[in-house]
C-alpha atoms as a PDB file:
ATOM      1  CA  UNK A   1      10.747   6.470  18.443  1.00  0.00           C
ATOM      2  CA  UNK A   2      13.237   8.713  16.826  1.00  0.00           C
ATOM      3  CA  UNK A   3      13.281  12.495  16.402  1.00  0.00           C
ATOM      4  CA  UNK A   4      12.368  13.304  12.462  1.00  0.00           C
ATOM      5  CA  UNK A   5      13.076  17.359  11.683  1.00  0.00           C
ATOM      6  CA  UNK A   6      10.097  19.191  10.632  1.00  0.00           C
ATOM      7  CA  UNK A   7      12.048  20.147   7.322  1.00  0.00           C
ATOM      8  CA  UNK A   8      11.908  16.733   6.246  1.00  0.00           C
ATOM      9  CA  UNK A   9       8.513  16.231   6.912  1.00  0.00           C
ATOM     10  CA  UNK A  10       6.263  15.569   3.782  1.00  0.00           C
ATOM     11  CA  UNK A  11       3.515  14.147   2.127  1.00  0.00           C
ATOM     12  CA  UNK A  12       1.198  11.917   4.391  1.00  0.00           C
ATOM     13  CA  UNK A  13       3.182  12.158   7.250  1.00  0.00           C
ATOM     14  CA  UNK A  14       3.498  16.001   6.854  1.00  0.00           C
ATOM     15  CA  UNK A  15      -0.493  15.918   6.436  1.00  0.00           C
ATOM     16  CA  UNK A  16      -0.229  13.735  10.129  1.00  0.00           C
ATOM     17  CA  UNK A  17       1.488  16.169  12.130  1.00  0.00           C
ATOM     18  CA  UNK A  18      -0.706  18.980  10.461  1.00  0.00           C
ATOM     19  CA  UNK A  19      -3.981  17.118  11.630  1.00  0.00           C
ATOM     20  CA  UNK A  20      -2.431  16.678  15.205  1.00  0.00           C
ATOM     21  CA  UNK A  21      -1.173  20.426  15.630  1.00  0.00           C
ATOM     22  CA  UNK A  22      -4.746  21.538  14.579  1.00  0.00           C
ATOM     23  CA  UNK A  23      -6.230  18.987  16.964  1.00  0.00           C
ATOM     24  CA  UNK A  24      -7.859  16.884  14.122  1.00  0.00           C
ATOM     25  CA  UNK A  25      -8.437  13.308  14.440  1.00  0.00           C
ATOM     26  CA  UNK A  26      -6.528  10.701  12.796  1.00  0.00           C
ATOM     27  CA  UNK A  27      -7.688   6.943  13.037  1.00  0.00           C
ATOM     28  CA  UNK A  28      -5.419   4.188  14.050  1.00  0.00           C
ATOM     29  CA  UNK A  29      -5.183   2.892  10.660  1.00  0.00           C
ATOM     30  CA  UNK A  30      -3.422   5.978   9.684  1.00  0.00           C
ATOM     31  CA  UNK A  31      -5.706   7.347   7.672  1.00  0.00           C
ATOM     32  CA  UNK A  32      -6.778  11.008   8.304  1.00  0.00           C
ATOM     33  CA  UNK A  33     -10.844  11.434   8.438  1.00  0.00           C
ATOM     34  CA  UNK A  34     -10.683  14.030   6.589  1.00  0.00           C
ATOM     35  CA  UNK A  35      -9.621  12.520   3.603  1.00  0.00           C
ATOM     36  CA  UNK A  36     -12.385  12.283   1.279  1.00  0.00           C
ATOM     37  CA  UNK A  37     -11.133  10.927  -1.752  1.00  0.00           C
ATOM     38  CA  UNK A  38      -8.815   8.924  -1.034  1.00  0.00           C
ATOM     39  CA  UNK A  39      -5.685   9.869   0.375  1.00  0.00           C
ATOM     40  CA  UNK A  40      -4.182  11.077  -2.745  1.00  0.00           C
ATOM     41  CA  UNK A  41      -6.860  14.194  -2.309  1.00  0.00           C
ATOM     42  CA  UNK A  42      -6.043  15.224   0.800  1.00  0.00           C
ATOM     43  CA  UNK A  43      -8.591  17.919   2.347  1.00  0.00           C
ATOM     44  CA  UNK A  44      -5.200  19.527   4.165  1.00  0.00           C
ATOM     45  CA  UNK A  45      -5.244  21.949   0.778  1.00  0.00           C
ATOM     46  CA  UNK A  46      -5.477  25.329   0.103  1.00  0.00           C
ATOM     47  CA  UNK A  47      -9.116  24.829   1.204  1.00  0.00           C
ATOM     48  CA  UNK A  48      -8.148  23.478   4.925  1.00  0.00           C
ATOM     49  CA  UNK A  49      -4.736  26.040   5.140  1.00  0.00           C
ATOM     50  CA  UNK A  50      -5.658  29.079   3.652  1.00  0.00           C
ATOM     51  CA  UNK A  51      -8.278  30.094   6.965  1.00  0.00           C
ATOM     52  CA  UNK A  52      -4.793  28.963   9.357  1.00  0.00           C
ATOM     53  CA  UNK A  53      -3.155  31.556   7.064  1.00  0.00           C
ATOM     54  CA  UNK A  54      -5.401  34.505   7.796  1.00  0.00           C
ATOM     55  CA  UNK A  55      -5.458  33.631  11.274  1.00  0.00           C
ATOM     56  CA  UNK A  56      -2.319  32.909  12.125  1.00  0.00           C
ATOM     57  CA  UNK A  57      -0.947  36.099   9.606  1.00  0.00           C
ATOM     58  CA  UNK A  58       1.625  33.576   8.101  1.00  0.00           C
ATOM     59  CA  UNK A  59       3.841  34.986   5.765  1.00  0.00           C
ATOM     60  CA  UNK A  60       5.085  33.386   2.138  1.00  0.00           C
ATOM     61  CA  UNK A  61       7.070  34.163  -0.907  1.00  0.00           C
ATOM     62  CA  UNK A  62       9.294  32.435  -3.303  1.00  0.00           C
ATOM     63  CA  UNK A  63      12.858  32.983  -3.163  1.00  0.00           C
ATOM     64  CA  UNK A  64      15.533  31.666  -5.909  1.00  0.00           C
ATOM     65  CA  UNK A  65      18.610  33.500  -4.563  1.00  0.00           C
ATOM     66  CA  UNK A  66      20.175  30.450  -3.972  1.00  0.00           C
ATOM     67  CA  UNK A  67      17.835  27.172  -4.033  1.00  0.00           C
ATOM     68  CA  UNK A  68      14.138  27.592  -5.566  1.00  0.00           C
ATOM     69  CA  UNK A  69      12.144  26.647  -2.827  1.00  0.00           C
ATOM     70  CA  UNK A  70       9.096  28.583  -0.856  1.00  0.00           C
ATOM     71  CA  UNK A  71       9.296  30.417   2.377  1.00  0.00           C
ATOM     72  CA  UNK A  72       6.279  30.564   5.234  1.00  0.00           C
ATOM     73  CA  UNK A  73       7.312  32.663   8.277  1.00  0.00           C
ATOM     74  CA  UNK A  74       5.179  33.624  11.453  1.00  0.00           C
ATOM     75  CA  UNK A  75       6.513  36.658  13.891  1.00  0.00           C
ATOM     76  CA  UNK A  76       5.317  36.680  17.302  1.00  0.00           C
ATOM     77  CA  UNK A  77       6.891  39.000  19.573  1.00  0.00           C
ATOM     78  CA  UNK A  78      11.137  39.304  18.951  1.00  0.00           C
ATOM     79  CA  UNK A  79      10.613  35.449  17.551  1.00  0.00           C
ATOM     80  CA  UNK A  80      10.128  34.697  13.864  1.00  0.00           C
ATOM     81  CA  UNK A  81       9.761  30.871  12.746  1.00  0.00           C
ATOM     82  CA  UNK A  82      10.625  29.910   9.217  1.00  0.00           C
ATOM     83  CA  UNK A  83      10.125  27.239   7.074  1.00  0.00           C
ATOM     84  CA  UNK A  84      10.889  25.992   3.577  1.00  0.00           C
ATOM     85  CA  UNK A  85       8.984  23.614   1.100  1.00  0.00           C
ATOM     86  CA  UNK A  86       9.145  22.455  -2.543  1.00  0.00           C
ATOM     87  CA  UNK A  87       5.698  24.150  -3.099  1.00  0.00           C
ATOM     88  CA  UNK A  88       4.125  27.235  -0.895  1.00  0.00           C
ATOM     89  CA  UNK A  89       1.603  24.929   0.755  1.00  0.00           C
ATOM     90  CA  UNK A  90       4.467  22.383   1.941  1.00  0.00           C
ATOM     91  CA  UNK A  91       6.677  25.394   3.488  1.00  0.00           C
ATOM     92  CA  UNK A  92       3.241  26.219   5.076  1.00  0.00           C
ATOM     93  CA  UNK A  93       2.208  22.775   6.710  1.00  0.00           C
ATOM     94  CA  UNK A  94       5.603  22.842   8.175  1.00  0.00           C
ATOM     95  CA  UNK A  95       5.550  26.367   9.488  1.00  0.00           C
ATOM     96  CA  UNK A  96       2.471  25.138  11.784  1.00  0.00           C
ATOM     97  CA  UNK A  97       4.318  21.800  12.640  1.00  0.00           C
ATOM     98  CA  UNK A  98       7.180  23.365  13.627  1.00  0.00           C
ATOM     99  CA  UNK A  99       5.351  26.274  15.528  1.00  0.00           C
ATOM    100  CA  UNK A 100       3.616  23.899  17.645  1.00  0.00           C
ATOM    101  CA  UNK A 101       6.507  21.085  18.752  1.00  0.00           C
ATOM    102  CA  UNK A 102       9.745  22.767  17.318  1.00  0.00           C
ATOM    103  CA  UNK A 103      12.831  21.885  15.208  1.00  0.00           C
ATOM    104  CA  UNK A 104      11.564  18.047  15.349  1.00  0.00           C
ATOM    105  CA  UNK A 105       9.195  15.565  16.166  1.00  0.00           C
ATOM    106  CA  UNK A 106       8.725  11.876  17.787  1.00  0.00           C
END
């Protein structure tokens, strides 16, 4: 399997390593249970994130110094994580990807 970076994770697969970092099942047809509409209305919204938010005291804000994108940050300690994303919820998803299994994942 090779090593994808958690910056280049997105849509369904993003949604994937989401589920498995908040121990959530996904079914071997690669479909997440969770999805109730189909899996263009995934339940990993603002409905799912915003309580991971609150507990996990994740930071965002938009930046367009150089690139408009979204920032999500988390500080624990002398470590900060950050991550970027198209849209706030994106930069988000990949904040707790890459918090749980780092700059990549197999």
């Amino acid at each position: 399997m090779t090593a994808i970076k958690v910056d280049d994770l997105e849509g369904i697969e993003l949604d994937y390593w989401v589920a498995k970092a908040e121990g959530l099942f996904w079914n071997n047809n690669h479909t997440f249970e969770l999805y109730k509409n189909g899996p263009d209305k995934p339940v990993i919204d603002w409905n799912f994130i915003g309580p991971i938010i609150e507990r996990d005291k994740i930071i965002t804000h938009y930046s367009d110094l150089t690139d408009e994108h979204w920032i999500s940050s988390y500080i624990a300690g002398d470590s900060e994580i950050i991550c970027k994303g198209e849209s706030c919820i994106q930069a988000i998803k990949r904040l707790i990807v890459k918090r749980k299994y780092g700059e990549t994942v197999e």
